[in-house]
Every structure is written in C-alpha cells, then in structure tokens.
Protein backbone atom coordinates (compact mmCIF):
# COMPACT_ATOMS: atom_id res chain seq x y z
CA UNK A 1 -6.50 13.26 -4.93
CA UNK A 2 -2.55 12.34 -5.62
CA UNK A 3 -0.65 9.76 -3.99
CA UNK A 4 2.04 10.83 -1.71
CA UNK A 5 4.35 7.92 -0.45
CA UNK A 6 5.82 7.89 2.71
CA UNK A 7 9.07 9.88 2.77
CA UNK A 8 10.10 8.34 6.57
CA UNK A 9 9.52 11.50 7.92
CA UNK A 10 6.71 9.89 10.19
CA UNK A 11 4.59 12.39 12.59
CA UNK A 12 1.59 10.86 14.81
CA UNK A 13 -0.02 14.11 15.38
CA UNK A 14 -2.89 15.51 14.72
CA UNK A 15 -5.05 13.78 11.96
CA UNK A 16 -2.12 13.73 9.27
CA UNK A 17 1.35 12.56 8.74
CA UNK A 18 3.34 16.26 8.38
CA UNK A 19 6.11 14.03 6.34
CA UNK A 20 3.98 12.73 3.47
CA UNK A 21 0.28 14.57 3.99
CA UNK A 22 -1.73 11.65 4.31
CA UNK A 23 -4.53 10.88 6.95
CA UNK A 24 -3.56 8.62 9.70
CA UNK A 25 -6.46 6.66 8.57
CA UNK A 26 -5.09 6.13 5.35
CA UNK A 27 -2.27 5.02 6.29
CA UNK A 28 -3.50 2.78 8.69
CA UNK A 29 -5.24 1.10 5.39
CA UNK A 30 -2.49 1.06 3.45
CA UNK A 31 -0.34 -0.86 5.88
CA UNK A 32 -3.18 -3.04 6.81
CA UNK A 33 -3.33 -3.67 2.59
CA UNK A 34 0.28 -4.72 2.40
CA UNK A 35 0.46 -7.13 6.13
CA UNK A 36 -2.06 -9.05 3.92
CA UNK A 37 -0.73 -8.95 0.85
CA UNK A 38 2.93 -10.20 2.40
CA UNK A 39 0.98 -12.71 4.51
CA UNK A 40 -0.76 -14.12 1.58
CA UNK A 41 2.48 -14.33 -0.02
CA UNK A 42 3.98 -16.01 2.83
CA UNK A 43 1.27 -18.15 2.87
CA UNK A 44 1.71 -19.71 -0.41
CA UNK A 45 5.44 -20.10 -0.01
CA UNK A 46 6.04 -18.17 -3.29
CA UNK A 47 8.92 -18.22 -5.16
CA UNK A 48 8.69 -15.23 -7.17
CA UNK A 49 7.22 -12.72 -4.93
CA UNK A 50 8.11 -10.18 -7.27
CA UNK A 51 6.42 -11.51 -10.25
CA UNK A 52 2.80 -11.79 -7.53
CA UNK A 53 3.90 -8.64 -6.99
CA UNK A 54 3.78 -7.11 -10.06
CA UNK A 55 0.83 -9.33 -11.64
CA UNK A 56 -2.02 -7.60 -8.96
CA UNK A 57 -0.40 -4.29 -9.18
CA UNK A 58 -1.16 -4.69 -13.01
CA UNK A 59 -4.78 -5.96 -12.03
CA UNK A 60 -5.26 -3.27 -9.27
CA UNK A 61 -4.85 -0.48 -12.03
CA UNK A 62 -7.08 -2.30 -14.69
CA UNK A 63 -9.78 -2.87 -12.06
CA UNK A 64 -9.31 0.62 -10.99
CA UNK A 65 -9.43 2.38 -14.46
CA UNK A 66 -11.72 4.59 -14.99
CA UNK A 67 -14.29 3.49 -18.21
C-alpha cells in the first residue's frame, strides 16, 4: 500500500477520508504517532527539534527496511 498525505481536504464520512484515501483509523494512528512524538519533544526541551526530527525518521526507515 502507498502513502497518501493529507491534502486538507478532510471528510469524516464513511470509513475513509475522500481528500487523501486513507482509513479514519489510520489516521487516527498517525496523529496519535505525532501528539507523542511532539510531546516527547516538548518534554525534553529540545533545541533542535529538527535534527530529533530527522534522526528517527532515518531510524524509522532502517528499522522498517525490508531484509
């Protein structure tokens, strides 16, 4: 399955956004994904959010690689 990003076109019917295709479910996960991931941030008082950022995005997609 492909990605499709949000494209603020937001509809709340049925089981999937009409904008971007994606289940309501999944985007329920994804949002719940980045609440933590800006709370952790938060949390720590970073400096460099971009840099935390971009270091677990880089780990994500090694982690998530297929062999």
């Amino acid at each position: 399955m492909k990605f499709s990003p949000c494209l603020d076109q937001c509809t709340k019917d049925g089981t999937h956004c009409l904008g971007c295709g994606r289940s309501h479910t999944e985007i329920a996960a994804t949002k719940a994904i980045v609440n933590a991931a800006v709370e952790f941030i938060k949390q720590q008082q970073y400096d460099n959010p971009h840099d935390f950022v971009a270091a677990i995005s880089k780990s994500i997609l090694k982690k998530a690689s297929l062999p």
